[in-house]
C-alpha atoms as a PDB file:
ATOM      1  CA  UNK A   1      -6.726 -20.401  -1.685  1.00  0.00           C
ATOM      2  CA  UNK A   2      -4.052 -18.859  -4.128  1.00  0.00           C
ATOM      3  CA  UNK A   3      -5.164 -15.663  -5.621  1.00  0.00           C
ATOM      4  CA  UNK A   4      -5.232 -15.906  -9.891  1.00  0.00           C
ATOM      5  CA  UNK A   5      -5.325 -13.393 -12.170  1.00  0.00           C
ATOM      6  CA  UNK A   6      -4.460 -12.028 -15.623  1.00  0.00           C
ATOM      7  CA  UNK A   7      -1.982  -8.779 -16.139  1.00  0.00           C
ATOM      8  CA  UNK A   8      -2.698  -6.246 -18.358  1.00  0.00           C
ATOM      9  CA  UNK A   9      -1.521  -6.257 -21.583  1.00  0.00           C
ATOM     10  CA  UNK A  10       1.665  -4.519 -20.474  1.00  0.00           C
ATOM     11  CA  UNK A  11       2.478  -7.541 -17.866  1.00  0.00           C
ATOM     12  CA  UNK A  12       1.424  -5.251 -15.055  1.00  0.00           C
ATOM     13  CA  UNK A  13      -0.467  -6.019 -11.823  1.00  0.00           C
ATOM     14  CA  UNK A  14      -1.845  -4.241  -9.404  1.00  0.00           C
ATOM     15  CA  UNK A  15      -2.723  -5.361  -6.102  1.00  0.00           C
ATOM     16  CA  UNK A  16      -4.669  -3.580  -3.196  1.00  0.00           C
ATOM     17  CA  UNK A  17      -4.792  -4.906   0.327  1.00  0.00           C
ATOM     18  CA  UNK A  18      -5.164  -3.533   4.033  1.00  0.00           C
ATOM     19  CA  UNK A  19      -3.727  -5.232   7.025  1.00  0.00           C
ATOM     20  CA  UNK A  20      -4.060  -5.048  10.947  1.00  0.00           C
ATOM     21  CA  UNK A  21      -0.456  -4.095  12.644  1.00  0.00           C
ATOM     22  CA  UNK A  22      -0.085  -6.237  15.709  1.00  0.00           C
ATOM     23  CA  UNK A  23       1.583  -3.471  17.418  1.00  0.00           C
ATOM     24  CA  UNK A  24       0.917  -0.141  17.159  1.00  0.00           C
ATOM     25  CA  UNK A  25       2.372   1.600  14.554  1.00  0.00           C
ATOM     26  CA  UNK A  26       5.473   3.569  15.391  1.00  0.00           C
ATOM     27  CA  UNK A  27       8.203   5.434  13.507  1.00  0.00           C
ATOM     28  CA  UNK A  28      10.900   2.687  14.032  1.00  0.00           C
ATOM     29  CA  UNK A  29       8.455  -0.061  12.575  1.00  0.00           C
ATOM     30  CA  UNK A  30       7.292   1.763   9.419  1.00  0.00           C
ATOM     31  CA  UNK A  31      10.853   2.887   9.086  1.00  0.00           C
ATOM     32  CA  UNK A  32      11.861  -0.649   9.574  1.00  0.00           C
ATOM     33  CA  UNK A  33       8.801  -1.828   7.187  1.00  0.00           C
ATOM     34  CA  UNK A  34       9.633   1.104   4.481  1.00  0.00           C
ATOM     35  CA  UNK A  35      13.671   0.577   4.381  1.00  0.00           C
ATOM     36  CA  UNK A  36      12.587  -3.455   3.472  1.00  0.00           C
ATOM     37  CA  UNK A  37       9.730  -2.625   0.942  1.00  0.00           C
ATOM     38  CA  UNK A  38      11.770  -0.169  -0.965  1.00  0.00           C
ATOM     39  CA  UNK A  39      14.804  -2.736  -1.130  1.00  0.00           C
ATOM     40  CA  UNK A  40      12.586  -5.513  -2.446  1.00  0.00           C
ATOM     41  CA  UNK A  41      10.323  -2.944  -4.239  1.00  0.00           C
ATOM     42  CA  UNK A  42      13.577  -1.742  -6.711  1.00  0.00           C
ATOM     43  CA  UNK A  43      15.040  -5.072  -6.790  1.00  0.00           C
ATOM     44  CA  UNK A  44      11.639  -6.523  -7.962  1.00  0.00           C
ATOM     45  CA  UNK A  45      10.526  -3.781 -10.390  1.00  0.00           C
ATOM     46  CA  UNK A  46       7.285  -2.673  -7.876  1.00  0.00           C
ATOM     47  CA  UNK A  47       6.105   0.696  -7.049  1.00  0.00           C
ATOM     48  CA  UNK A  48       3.419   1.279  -4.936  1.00  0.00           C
ATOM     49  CA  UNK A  49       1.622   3.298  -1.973  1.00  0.00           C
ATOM     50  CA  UNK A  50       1.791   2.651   1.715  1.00  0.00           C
ATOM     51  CA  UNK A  51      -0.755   4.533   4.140  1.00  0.00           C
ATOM     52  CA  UNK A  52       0.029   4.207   7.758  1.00  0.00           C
ATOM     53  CA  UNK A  53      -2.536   5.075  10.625  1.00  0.00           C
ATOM     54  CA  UNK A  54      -2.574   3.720  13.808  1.00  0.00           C
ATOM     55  CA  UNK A  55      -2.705   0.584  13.589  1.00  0.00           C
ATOM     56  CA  UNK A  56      -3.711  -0.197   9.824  1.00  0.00           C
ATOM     57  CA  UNK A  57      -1.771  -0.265   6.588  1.00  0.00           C
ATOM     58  CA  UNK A  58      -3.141   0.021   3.427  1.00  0.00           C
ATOM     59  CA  UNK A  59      -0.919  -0.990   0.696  1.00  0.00           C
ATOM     60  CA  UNK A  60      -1.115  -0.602  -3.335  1.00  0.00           C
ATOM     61  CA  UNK A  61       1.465  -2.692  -5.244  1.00  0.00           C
ATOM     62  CA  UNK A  62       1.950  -2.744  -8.983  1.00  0.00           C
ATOM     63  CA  UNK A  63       4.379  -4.384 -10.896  1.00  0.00           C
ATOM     64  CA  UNK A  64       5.461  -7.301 -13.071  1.00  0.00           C
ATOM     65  CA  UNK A  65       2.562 -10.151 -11.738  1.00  0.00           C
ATOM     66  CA  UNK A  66       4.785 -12.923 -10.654  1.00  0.00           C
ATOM     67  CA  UNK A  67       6.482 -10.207  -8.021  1.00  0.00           C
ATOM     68  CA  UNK A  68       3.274  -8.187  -6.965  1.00  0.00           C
ATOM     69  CA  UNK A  69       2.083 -11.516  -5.959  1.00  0.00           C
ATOM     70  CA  UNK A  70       5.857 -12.795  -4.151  1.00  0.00           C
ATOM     71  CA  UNK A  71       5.692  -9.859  -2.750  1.00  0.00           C
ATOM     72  CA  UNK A  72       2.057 -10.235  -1.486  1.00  0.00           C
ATOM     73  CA  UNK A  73       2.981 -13.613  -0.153  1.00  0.00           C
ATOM     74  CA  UNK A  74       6.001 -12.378   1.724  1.00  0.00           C
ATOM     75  CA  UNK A  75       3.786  -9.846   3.612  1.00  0.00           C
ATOM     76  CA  UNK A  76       1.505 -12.059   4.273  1.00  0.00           C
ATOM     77  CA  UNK A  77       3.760 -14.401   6.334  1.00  0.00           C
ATOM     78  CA  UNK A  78       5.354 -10.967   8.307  1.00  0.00           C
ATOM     79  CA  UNK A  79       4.610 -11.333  12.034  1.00  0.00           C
ATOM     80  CA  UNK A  80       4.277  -7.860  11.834  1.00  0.00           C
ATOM     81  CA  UNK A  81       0.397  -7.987  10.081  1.00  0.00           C
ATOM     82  CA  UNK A  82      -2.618  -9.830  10.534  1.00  0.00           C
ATOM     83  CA  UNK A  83      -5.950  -9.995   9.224  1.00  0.00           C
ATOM     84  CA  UNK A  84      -5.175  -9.108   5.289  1.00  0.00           C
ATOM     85  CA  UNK A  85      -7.968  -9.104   3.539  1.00  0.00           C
ATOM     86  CA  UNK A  86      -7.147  -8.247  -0.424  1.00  0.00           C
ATOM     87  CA  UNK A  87      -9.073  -5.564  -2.085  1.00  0.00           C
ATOM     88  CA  UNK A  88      -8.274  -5.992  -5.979  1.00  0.00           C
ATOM     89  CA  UNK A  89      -6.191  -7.829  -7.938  1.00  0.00           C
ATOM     90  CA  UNK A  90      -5.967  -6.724 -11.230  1.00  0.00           C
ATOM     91  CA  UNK A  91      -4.404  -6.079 -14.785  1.00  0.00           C
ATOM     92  CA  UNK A  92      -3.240  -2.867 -15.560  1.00  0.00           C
ATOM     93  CA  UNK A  93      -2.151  -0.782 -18.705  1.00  0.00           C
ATOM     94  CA  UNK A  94       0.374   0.816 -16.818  1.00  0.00           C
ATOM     95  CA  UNK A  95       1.517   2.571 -13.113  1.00  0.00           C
ATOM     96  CA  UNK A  96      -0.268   4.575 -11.326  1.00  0.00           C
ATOM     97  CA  UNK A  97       2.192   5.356  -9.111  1.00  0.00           C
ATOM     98  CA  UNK A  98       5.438   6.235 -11.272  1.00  0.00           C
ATOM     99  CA  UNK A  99       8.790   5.135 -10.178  1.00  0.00           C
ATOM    100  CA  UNK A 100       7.854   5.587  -6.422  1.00  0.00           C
ATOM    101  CA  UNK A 101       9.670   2.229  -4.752  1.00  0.00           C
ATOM    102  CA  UNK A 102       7.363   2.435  -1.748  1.00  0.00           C
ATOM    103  CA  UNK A 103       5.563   6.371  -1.173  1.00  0.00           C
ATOM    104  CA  UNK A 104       4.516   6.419   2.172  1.00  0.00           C
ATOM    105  CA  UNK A 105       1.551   8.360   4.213  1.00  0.00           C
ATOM    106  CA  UNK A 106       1.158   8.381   7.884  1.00  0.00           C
ATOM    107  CA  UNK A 107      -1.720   9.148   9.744  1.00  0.00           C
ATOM    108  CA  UNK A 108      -0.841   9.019  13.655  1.00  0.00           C
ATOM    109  CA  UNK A 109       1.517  11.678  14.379  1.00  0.00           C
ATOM    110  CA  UNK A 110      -0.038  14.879  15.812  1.00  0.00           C
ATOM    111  CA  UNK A 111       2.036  16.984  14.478  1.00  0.00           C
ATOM    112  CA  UNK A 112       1.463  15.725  10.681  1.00  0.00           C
ATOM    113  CA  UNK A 113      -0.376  17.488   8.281  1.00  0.00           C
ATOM    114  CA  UNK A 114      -3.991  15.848   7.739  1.00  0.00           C
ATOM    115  CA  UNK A 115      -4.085  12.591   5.813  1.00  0.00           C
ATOM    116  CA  UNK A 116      -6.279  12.833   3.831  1.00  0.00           C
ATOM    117  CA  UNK A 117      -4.580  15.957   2.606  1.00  0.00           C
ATOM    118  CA  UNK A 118      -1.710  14.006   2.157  1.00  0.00           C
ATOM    119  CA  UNK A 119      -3.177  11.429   0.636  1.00  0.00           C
ATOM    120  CA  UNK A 120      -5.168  13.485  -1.669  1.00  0.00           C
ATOM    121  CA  UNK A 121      -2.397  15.385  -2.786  1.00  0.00           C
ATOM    122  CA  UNK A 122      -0.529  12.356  -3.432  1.00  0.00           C
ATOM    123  CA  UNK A 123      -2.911  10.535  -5.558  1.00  0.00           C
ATOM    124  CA  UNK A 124      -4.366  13.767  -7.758  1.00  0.00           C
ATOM    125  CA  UNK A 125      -3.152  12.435 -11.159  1.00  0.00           C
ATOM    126  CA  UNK A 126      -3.977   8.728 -10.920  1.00  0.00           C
ATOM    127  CA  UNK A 127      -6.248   7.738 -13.600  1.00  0.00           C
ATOM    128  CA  UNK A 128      -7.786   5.295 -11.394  1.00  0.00           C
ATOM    129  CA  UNK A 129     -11.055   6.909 -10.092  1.00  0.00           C
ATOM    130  CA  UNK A 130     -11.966   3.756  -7.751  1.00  0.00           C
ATOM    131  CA  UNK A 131      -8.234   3.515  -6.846  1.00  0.00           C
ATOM    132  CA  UNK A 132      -8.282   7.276  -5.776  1.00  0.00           C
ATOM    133  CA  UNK A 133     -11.549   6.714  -3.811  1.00  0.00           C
ATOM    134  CA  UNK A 134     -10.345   3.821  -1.787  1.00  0.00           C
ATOM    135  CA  UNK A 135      -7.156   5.467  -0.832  1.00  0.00           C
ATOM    136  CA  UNK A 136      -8.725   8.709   0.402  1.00  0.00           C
ATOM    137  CA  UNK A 137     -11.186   6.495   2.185  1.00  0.00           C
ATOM    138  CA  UNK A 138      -8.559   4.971   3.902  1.00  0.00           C
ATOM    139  CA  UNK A 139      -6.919   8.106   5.111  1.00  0.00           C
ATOM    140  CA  UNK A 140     -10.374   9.315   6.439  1.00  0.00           C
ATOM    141  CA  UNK A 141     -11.033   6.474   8.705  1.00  0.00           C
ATOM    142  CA  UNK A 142      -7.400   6.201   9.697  1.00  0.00           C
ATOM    143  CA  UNK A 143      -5.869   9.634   9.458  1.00  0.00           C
ATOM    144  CA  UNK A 144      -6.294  10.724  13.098  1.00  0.00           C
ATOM    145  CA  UNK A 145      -7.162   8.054  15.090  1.00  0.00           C
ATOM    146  CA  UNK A 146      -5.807   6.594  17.680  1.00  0.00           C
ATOM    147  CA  UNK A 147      -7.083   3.597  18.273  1.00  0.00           C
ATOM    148  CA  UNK A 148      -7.007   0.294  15.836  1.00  0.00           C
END
C-alpha cells in the first residue's frame, strides 16, 4: 500500500522509519550505507539523521516530498534492511536537521561515547518535541547493545 501524504506549506516532508540490518552492523556497511545516502541525499535536496546500533537503523528524512518518498522506496528495496516499519510521514514548515546530507550516530562501538549522549547532543535545538523523544528513545534501546 503506497504511503500518501500532504507537505507542509513549504513543500517539505519528513519521514521517520526504523529498519532491521540483515547483517550486523559494521563500519564498512554504514560507511558503505552513509557514502550512498549522502550522494543521493545532496543530489536530491534531503537532509536527515541516521542512528546506527547493532543491528537497527533509525532514519529521519526531510526534504522536497516526491524525493523523501524515492528515497524511502529505494531503501526499502536495499538487501541490506528488512522489516521497515514507517513511523511518520508528515508535512513540515521547515528542517529540522539543517543542511546535514546524512548526520550519523552509532551505537555499537565500545569505545564510542554513549548514544544517547550523542544523540541528545545532536538533536538539542530541534523544535520537534515528539521527533526529539523518538530519537533519544532509539539511542536508549540501541546504544549499547549487542544483540539485534
Amino acid at each position: 500500500m503506497p504511503f500518501v501524504a500532504k507537505a507542509g506549506s513549504k513543500g517539505m516532508f519528513q519521514l521517520v522509519y526504523i529498519s532491521t540490518a540483515r547483517e550486523p552492523i559494521t563500519s564498512a556497511l554504514l560507511d558503505d550505507i552513509l557514502d550512498s545516502a549522502r550522494r543521493n541525499n545532496d543530489r536530491d535536496g534531503i537532509t536527515g539523521l541516521l542512528v546506527a546500533g547493532a543491528r537497527r537503523f533509525l532514519q529521519a528524512l526531510e526534504g522536497p516530498e516526491q524525493a523523501v518518498l524515492d528515497t524511502y522506496a529505494r531503501i526499502k528495496k536495499d538487501p541490506r534492511h528488512h522489516a521497515l516499519v514507517l513511523l511518520t510521514g508528515r508535512g513540515v514548515e521547515g528542517r529540522a536537521f539543517g543542511d546535514w546530507a546524512m548526520a550519523c550516530e552509532r551505537g555499537t562501538d565500545t569505545e564510542s561515547p554513549d548514544l544517547r549522549a550523542l544523540v541528545s547532543e545532536l538533536t538539542a535545538n530541534l523544535s520537534d518535541k515528539s521527533l526529539r523523544v523518538r530519537l533519544i528513545g532509539f539511542a536508549e534501546a540501541h546504544g549499547s547493545s549487542t544483540k539485534g
